[in-house]
PDB file of N, CA and C in Angstrom:
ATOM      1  N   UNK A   1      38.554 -17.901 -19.063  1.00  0.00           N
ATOM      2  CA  UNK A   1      38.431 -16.573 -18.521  1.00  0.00           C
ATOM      3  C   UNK A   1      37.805 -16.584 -17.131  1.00  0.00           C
ATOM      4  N   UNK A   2      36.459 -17.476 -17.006  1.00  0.00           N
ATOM      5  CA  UNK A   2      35.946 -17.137 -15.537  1.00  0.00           C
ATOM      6  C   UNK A   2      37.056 -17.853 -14.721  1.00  0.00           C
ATOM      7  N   UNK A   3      37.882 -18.970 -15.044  1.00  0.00           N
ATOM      8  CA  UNK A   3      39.384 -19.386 -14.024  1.00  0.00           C
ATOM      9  C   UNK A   3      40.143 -18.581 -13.851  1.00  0.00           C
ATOM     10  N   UNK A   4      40.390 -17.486 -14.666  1.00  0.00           N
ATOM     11  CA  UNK A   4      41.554 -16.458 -14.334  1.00  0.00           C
ATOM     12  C   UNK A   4      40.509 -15.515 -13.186  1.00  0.00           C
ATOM     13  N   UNK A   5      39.524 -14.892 -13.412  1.00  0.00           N
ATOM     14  CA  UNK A   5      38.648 -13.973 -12.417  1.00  0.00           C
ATOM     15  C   UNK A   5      38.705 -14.203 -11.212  1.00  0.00           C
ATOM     16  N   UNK A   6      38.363 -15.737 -10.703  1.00  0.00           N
ATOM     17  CA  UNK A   6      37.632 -16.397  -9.694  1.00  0.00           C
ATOM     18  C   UNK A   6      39.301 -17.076  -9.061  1.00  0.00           C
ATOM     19  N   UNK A   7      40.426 -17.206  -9.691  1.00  0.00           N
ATOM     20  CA  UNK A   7      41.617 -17.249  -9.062  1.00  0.00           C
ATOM     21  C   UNK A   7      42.333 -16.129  -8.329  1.00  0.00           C
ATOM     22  N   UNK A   8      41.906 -14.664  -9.463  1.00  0.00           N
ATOM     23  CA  UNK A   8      42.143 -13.428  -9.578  1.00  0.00           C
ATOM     24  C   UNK A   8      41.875 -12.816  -7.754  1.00  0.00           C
ATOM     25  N   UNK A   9      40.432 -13.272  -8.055  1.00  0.00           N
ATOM     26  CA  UNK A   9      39.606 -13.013  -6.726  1.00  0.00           C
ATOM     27  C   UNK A   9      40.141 -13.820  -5.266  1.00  0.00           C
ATOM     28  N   UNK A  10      40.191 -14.831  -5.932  1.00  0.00           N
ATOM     29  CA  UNK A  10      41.146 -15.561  -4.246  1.00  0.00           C
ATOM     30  C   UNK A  10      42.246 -14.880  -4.056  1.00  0.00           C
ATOM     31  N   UNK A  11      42.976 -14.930  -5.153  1.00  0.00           N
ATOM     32  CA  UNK A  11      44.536 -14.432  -4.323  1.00  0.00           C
ATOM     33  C   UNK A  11      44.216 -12.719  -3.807  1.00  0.00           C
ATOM     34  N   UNK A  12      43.509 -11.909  -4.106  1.00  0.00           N
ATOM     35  CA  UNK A  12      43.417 -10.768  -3.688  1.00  0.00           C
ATOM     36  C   UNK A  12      42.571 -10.724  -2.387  1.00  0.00           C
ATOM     37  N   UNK A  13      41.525 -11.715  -2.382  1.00  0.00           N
ATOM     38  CA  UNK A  13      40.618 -12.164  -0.851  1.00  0.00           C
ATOM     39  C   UNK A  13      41.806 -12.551   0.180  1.00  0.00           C
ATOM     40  N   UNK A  14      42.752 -13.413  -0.132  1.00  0.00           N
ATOM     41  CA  UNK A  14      43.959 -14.088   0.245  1.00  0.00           C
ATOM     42  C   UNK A  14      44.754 -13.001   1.005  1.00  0.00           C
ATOM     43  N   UNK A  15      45.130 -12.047   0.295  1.00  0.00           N
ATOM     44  CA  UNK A  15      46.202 -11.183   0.316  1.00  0.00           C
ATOM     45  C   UNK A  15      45.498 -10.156   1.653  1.00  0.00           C
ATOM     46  N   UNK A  16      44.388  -9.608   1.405  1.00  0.00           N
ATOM     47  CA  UNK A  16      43.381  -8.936   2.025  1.00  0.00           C
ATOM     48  C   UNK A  16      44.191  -9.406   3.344  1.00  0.00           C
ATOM     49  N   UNK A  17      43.425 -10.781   3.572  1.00  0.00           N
ATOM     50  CA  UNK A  17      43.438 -11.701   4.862  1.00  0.00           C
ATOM     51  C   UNK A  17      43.934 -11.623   5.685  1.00  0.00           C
ATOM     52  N   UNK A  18      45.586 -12.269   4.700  1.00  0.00           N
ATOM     53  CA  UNK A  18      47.072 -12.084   5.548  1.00  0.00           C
ATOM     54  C   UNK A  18      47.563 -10.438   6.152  1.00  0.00           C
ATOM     55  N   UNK A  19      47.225  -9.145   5.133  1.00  0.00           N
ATOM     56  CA  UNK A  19      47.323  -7.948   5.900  1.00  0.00           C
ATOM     57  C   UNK A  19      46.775  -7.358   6.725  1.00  0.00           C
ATOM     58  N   UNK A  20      45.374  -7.950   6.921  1.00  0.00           N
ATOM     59  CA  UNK A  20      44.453  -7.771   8.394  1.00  0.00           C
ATOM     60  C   UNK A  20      45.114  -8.486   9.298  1.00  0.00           C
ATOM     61  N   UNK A  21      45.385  -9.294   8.940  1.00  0.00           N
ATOM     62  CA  UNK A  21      46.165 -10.191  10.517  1.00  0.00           C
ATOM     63  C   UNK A  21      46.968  -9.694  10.921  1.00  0.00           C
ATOM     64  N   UNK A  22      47.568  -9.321   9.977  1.00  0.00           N
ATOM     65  CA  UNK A  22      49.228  -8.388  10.202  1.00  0.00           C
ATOM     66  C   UNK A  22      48.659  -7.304  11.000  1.00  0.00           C
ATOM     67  N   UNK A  23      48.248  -6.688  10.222  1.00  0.00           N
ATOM     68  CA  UNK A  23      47.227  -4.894  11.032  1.00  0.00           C
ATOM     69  C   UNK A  23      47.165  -5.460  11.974  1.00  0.00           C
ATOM     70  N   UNK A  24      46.124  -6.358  12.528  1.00  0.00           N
ATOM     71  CA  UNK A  24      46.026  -6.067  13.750  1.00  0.00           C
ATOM     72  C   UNK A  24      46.826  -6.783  14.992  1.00  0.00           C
ATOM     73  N   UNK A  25      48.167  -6.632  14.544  1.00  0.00           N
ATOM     74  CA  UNK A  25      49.273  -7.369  15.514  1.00  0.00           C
ATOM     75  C   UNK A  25      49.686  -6.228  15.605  1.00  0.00           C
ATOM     76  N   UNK A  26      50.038  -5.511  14.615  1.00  0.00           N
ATOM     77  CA  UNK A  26      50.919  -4.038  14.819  1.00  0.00           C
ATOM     78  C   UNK A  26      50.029  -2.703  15.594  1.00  0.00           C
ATOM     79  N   UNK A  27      50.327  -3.065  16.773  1.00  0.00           N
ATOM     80  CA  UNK A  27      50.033  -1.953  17.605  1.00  0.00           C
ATOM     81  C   UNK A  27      51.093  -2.116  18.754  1.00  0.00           C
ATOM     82  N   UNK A  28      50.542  -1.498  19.869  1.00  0.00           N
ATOM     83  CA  UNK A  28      51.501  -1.130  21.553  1.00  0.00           C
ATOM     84  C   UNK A  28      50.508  -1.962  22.187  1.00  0.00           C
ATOM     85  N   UNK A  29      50.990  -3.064  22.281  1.00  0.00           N
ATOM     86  CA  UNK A  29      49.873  -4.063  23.379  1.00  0.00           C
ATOM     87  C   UNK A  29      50.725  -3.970  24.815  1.00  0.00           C
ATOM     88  N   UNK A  30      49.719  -3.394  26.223  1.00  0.00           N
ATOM     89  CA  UNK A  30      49.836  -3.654  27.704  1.00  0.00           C
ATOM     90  C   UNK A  30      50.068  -5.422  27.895  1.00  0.00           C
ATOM     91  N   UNK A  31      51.039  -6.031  28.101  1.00  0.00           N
ATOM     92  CA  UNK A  31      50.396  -6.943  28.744  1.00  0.00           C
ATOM     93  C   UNK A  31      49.633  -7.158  30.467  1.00  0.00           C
ATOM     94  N   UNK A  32      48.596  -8.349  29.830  1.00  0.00           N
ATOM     95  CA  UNK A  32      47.692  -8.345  30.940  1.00  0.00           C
ATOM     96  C   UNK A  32      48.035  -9.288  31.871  1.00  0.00           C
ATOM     97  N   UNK A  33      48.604 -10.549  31.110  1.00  0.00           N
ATOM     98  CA  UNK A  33      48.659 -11.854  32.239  1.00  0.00           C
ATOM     99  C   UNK A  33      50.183 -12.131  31.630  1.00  0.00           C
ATOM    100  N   UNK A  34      50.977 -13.022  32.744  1.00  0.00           N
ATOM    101  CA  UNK A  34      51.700 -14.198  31.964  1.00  0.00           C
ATOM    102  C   UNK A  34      51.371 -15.375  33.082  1.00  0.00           C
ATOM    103  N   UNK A  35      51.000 -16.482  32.345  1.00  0.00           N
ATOM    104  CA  UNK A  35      50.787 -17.518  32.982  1.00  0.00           C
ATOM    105  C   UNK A  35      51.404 -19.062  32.504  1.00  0.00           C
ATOM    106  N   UNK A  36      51.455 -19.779  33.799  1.00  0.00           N
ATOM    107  CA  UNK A  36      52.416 -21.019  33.469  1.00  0.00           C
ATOM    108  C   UNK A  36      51.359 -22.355  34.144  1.00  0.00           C
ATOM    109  N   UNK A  37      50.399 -22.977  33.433  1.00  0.00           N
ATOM    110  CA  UNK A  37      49.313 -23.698  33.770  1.00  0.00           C
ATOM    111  C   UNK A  37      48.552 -23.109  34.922  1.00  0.00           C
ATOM    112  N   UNK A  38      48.266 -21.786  34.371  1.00  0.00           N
ATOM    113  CA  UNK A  38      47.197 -21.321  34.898  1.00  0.00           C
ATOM    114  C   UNK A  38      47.578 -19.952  36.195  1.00  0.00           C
ATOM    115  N   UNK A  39      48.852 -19.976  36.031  1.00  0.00           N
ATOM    116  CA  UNK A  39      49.178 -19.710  37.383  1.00  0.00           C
ATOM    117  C   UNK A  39      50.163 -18.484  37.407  1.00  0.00           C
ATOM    118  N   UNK A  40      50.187 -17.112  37.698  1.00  0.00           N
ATOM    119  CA  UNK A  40      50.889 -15.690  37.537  1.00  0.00           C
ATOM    120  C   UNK A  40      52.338 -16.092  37.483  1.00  0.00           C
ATOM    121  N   UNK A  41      52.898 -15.821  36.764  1.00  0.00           N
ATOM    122  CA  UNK A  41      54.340 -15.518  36.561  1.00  0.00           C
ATOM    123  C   UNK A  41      55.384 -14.547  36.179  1.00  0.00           C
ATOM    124  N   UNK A  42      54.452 -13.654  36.447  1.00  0.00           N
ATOM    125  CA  UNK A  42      54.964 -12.348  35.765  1.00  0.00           C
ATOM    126  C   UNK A  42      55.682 -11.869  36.859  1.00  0.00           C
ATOM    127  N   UNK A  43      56.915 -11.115  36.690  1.00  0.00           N
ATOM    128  CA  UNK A  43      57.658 -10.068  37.484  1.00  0.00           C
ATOM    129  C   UNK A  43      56.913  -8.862  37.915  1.00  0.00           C
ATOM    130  N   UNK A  44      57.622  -8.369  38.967  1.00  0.00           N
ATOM    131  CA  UNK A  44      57.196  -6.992  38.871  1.00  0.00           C
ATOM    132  C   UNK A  44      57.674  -5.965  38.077  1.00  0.00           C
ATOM    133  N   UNK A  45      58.733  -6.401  37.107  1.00  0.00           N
ATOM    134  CA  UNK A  45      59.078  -5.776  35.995  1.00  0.00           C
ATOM    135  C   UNK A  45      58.423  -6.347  34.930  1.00  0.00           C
ATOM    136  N   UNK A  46      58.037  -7.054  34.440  1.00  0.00           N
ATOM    137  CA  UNK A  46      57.152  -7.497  33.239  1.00  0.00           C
ATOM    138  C   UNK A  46      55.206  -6.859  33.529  1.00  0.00           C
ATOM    139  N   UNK A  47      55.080  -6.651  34.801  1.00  0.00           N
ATOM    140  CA  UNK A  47      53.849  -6.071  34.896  1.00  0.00           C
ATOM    141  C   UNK A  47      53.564  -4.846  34.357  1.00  0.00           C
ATOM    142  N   UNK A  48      52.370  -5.221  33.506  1.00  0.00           N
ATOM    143  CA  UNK A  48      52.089  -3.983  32.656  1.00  0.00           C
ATOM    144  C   UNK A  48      52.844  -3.575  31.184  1.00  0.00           C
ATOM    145  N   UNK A  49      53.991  -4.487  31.219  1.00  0.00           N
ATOM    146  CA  UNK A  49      54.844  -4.018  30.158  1.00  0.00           C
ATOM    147  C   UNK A  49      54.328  -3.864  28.993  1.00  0.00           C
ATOM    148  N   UNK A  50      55.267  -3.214  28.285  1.00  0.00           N
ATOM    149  CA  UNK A  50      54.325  -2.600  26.474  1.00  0.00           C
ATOM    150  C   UNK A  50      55.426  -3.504  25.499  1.00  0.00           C
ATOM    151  N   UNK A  51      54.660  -3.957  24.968  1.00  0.00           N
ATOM    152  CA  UNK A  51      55.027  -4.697  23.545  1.00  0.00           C
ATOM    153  C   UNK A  51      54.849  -4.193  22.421  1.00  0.00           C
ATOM    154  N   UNK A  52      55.364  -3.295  21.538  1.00  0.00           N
ATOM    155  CA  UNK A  52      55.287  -2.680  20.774  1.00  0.00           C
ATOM    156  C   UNK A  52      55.346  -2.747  18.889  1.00  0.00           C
ATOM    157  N   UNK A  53      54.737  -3.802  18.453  1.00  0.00           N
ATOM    158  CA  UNK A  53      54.788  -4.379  17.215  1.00  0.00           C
ATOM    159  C   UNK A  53      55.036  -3.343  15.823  1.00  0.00           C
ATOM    160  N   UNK A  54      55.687  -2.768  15.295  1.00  0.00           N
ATOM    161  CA  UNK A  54      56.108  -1.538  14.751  1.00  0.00           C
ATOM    162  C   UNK A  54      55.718  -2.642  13.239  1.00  0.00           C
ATOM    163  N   UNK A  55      55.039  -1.215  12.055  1.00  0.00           N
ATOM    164  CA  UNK A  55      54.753  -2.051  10.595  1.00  0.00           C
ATOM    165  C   UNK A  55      56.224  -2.055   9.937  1.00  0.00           C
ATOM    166  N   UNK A  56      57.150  -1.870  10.192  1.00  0.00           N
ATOM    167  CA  UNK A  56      58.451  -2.339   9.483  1.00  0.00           C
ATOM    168  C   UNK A  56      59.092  -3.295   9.754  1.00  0.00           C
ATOM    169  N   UNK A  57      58.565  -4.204  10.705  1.00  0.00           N
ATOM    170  CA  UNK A  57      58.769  -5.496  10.922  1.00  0.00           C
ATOM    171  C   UNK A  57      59.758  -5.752  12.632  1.00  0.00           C
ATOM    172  N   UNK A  58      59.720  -4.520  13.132  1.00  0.00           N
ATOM    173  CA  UNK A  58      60.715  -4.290  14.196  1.00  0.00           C
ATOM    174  C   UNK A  58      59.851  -4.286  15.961  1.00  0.00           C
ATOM    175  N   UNK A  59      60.200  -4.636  16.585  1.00  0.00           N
ATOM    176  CA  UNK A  59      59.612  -4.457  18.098  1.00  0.00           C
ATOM    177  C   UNK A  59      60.492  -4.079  19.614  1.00  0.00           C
ATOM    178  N   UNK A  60      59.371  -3.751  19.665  1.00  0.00           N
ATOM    179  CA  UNK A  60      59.882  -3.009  21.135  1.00  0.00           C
ATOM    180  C   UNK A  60      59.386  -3.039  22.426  1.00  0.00           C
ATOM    181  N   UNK A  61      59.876  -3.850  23.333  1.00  0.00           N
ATOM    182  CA  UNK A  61      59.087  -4.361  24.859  1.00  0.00           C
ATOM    183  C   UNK A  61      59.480  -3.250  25.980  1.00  0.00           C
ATOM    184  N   UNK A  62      58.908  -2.636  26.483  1.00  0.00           N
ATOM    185  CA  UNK A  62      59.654  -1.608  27.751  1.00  0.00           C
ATOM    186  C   UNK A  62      58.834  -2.565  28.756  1.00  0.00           C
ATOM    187  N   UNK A  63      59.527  -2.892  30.261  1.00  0.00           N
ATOM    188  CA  UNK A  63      59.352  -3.002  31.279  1.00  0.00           C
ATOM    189  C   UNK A  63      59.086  -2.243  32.442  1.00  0.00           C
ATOM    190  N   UNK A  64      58.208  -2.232  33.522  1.00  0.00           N
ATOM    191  CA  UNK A  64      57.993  -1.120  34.307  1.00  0.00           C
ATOM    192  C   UNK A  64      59.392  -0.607  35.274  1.00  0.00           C
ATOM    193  N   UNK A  65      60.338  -1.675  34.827  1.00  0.00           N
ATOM    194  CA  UNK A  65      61.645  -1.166  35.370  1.00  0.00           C
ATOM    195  C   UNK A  65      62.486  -0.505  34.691  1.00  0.00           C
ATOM    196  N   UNK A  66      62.139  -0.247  33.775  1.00  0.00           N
ATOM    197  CA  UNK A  66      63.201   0.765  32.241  1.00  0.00           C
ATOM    198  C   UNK A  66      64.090  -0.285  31.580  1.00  0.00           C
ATOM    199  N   UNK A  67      63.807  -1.503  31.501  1.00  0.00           N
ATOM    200  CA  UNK A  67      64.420  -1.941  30.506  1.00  0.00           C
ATOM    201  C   UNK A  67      63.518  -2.257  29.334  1.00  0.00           C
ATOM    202  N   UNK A  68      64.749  -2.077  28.425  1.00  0.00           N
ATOM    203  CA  UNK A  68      64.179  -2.298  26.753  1.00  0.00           C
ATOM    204  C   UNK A  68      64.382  -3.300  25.753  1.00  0.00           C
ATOM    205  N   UNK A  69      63.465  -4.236  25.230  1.00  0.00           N
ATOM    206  CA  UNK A  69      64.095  -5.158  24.320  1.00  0.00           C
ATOM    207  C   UNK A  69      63.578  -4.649  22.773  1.00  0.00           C
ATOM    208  N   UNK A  70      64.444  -4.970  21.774  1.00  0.00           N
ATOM    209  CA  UNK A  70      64.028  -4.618  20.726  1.00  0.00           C
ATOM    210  C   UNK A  70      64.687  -5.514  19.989  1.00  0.00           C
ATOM    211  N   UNK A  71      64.036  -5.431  18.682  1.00  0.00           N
ATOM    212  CA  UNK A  71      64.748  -6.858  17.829  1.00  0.00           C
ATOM    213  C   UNK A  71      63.620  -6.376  16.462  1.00  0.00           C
ATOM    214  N   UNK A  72      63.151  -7.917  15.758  1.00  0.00           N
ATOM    215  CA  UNK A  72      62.252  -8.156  14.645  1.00  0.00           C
ATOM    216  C   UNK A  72      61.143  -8.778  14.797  1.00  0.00           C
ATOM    217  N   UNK A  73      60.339  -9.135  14.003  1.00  0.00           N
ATOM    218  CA  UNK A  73      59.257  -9.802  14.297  1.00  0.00           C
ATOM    219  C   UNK A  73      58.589 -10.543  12.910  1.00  0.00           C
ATOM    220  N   UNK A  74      58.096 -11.630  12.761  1.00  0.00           N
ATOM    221  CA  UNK A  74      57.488 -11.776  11.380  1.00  0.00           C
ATOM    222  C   UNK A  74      55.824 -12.783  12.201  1.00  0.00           C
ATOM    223  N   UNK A  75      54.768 -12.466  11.167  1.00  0.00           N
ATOM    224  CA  UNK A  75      53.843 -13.026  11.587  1.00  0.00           C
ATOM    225  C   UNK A  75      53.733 -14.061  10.501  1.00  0.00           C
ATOM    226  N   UNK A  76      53.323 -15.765  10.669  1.00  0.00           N
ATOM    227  CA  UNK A  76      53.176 -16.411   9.302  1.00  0.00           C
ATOM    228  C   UNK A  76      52.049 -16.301   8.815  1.00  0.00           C
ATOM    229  N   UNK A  77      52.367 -16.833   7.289  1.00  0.00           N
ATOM    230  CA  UNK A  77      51.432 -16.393   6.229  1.00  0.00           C
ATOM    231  C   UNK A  77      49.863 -16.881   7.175  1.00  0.00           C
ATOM    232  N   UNK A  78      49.505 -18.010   7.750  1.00  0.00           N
ATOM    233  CA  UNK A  78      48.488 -18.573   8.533  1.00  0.00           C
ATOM    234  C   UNK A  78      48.234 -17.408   9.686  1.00  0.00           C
ATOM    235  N   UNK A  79      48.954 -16.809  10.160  1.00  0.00           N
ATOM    236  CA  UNK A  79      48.833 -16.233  11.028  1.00  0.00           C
ATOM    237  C   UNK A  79      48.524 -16.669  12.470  1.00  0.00           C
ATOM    238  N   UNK A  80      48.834 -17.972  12.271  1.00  0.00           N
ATOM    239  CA  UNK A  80      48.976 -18.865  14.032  1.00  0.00           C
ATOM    240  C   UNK A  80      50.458 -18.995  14.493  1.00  0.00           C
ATOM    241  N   UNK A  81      51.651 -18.326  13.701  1.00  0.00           N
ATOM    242  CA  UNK A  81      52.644 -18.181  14.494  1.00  0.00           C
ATOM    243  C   UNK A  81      53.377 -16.750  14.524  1.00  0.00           C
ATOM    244  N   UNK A  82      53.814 -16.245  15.839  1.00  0.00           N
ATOM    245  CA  UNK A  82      54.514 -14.892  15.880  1.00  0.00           C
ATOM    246  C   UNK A  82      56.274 -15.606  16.146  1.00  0.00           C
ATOM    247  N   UNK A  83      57.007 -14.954  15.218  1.00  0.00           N
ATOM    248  CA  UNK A  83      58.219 -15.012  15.612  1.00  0.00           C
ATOM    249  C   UNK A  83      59.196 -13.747  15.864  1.00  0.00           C
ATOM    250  N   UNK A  84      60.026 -13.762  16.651  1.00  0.00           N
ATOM    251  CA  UNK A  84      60.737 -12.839  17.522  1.00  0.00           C
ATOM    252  C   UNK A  84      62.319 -13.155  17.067  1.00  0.00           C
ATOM    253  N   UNK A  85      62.926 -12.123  16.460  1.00  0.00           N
ATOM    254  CA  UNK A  85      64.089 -12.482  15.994  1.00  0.00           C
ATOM    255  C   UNK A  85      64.386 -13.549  15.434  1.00  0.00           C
ATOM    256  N   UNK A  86      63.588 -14.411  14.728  1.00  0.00           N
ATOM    257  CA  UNK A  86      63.768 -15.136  14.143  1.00  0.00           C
ATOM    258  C   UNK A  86      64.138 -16.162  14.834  1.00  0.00           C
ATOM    259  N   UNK A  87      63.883 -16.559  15.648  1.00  0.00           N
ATOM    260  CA  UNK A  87      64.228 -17.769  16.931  1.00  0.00           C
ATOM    261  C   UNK A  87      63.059 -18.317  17.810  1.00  0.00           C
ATOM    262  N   UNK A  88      62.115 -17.424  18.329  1.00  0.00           N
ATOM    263  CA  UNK A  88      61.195 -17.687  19.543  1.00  0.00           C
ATOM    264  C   UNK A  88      60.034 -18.079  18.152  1.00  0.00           C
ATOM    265  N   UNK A  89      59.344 -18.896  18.597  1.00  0.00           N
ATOM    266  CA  UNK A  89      57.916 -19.042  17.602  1.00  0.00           C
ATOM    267  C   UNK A  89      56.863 -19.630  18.438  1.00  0.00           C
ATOM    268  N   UNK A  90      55.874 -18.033  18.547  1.00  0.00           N
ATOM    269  CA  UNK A  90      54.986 -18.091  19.675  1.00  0.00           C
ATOM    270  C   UNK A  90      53.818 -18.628  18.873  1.00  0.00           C
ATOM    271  N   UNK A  91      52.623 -19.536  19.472  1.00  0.00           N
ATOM    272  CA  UNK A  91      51.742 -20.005  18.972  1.00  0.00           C
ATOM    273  C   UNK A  91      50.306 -18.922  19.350  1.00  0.00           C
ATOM    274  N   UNK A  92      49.603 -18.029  18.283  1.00  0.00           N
ATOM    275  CA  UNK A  92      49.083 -17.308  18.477  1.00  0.00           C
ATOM    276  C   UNK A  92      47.672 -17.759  18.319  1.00  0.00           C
ATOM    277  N   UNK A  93      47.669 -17.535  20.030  1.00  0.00           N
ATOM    278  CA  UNK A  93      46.105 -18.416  20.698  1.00  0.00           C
ATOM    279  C   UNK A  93      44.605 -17.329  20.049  1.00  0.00           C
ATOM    280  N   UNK A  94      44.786 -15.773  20.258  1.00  0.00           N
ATOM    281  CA  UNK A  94      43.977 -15.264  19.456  1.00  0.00           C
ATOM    282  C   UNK A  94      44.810 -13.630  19.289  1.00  0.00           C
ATOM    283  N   UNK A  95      44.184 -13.541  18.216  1.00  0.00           N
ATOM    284  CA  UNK A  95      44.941 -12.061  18.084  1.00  0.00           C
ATOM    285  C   UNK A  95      43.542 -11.245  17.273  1.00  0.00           C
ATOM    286  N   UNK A  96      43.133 -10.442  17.822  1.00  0.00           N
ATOM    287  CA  UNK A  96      42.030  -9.239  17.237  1.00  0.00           C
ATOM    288  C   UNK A  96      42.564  -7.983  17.368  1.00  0.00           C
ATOM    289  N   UNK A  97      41.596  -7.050  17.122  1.00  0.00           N
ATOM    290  CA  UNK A  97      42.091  -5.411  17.504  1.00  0.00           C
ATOM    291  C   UNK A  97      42.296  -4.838  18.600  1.00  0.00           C
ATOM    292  N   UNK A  98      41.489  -5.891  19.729  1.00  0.00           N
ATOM    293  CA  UNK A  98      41.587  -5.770  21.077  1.00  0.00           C
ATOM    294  C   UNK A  98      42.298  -6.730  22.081  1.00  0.00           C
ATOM    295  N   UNK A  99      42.682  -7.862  21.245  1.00  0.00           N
ATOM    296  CA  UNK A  99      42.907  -8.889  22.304  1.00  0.00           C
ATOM    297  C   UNK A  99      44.290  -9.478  21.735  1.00  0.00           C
ATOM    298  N   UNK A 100      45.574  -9.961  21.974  1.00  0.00           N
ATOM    299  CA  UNK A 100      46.273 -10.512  21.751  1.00  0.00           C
ATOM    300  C   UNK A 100      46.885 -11.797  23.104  1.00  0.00           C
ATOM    301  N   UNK A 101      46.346 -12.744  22.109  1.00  0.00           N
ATOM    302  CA  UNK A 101      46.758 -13.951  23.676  1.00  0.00           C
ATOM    303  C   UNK A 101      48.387 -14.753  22.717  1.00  0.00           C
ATOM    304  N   UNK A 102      49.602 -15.373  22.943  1.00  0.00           N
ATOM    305  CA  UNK A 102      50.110 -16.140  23.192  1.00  0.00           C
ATOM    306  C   UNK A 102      51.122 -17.206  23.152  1.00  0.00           C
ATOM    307  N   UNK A 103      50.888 -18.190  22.856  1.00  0.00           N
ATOM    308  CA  UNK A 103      52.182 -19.272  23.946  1.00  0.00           C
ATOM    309  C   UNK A 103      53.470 -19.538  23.790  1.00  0.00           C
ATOM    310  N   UNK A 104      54.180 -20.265  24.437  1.00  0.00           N
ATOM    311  CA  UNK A 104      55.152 -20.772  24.334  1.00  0.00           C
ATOM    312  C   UNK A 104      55.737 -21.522  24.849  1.00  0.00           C
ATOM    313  N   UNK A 105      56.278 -22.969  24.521  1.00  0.00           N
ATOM    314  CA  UNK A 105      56.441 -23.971  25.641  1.00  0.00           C
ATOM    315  C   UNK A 105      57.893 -23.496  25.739  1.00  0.00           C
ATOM    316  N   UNK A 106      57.953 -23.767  26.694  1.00  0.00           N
ATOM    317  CA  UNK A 106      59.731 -23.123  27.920  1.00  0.00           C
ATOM    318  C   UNK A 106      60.220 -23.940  28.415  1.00  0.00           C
ATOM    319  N   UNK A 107      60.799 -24.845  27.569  1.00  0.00           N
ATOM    320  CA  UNK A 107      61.898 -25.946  27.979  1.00  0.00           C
ATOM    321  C   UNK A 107      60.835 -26.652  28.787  1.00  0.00           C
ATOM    322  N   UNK A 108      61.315 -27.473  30.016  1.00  0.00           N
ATOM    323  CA  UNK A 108      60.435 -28.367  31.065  1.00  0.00           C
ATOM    324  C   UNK A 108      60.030 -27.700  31.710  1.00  0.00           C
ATOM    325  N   UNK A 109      59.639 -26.129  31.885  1.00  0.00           N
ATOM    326  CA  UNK A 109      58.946 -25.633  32.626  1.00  0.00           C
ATOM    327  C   UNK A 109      57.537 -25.770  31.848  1.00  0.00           C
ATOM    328  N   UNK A 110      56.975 -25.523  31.038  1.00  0.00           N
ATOM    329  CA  UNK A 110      55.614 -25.574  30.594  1.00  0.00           C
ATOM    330  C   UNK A 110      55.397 -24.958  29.632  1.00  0.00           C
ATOM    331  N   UNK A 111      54.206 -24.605  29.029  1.00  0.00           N
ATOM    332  CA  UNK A 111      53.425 -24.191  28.405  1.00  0.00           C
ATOM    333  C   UNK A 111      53.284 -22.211  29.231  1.00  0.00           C
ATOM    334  N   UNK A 112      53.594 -21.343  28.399  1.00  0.00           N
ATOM    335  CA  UNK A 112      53.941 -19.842  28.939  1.00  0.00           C
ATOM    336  C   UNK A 112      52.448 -19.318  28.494  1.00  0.00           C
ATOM    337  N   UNK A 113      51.884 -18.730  28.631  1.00  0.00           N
ATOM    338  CA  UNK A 113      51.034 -17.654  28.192  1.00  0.00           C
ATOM    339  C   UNK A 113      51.086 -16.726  28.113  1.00  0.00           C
ATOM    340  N   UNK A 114      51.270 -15.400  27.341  1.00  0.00           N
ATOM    341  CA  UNK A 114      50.935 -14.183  27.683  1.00  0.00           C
ATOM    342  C   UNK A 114      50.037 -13.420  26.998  1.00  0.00           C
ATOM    343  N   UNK A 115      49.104 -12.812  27.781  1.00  0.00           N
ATOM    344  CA  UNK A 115      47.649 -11.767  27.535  1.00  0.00           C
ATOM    345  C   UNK A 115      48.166 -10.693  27.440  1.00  0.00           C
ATOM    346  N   UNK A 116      47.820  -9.779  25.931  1.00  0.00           N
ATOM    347  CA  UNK A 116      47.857  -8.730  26.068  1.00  0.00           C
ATOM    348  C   UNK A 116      46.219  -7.991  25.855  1.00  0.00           C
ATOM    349  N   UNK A 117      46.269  -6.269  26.023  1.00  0.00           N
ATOM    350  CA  UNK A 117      44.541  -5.830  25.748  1.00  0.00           C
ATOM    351  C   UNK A 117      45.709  -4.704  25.665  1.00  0.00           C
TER     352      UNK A 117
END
């Protein structure tokens, strides 16, 4: 009996975990930076842009030039990877209620960053 409780209790501590992480991906994040070893790479259409993490699993990027991307999104159970249509798998440097950082290596160009607040 105390093995069923104290298992009982992890998987629901567990479960907790993984939907806070989730929560706090799903918002409208500004991005702040994109960087490529250290160094601005952002457009003047990617400046400022909104990333929009929707709880039905769907997203939405507007650019300060009016374009729109939209697609899916899944966060893993660990919550150190974001994926984007099921193809891009960003390595998530930190993600809180306030801060969302990140990466992605881009062919032989590098290691990508992007900051959102």
């Amino acid at each position: 009996m105390v093995g069923i409780a104290v298992l009982s209790g992890f998987l629901a501590t567990s479960c907790k975990k993984e939907a806070t992480e989730t929560n706090m991906i799903i918002r409208n994040w500004t991005m702040a930076s994109k960087t490529i070893t250290g160094l601005s790479v952002a457009t003047d259409c990617e400046k400022l842009s909104k990333w929009n993490f929707k709880s039905d699993g769907t997203y939405a990027i507007y650019d300060s030039c009016n374009n729109t991307q939209t697609g899916t999104w899944k966060l893993a159970d660990d919550a150190k990877t974001l994926t984007l249509d099921g193809l891009k798998a960003y390595a998530v440097i930190e993600g809180t209620i306030s801060n969302l950082v990140i990466e992605l290596q881009v062919g032989t160009v590098g290691l990508t960053r992007w900051t959102f607040n």
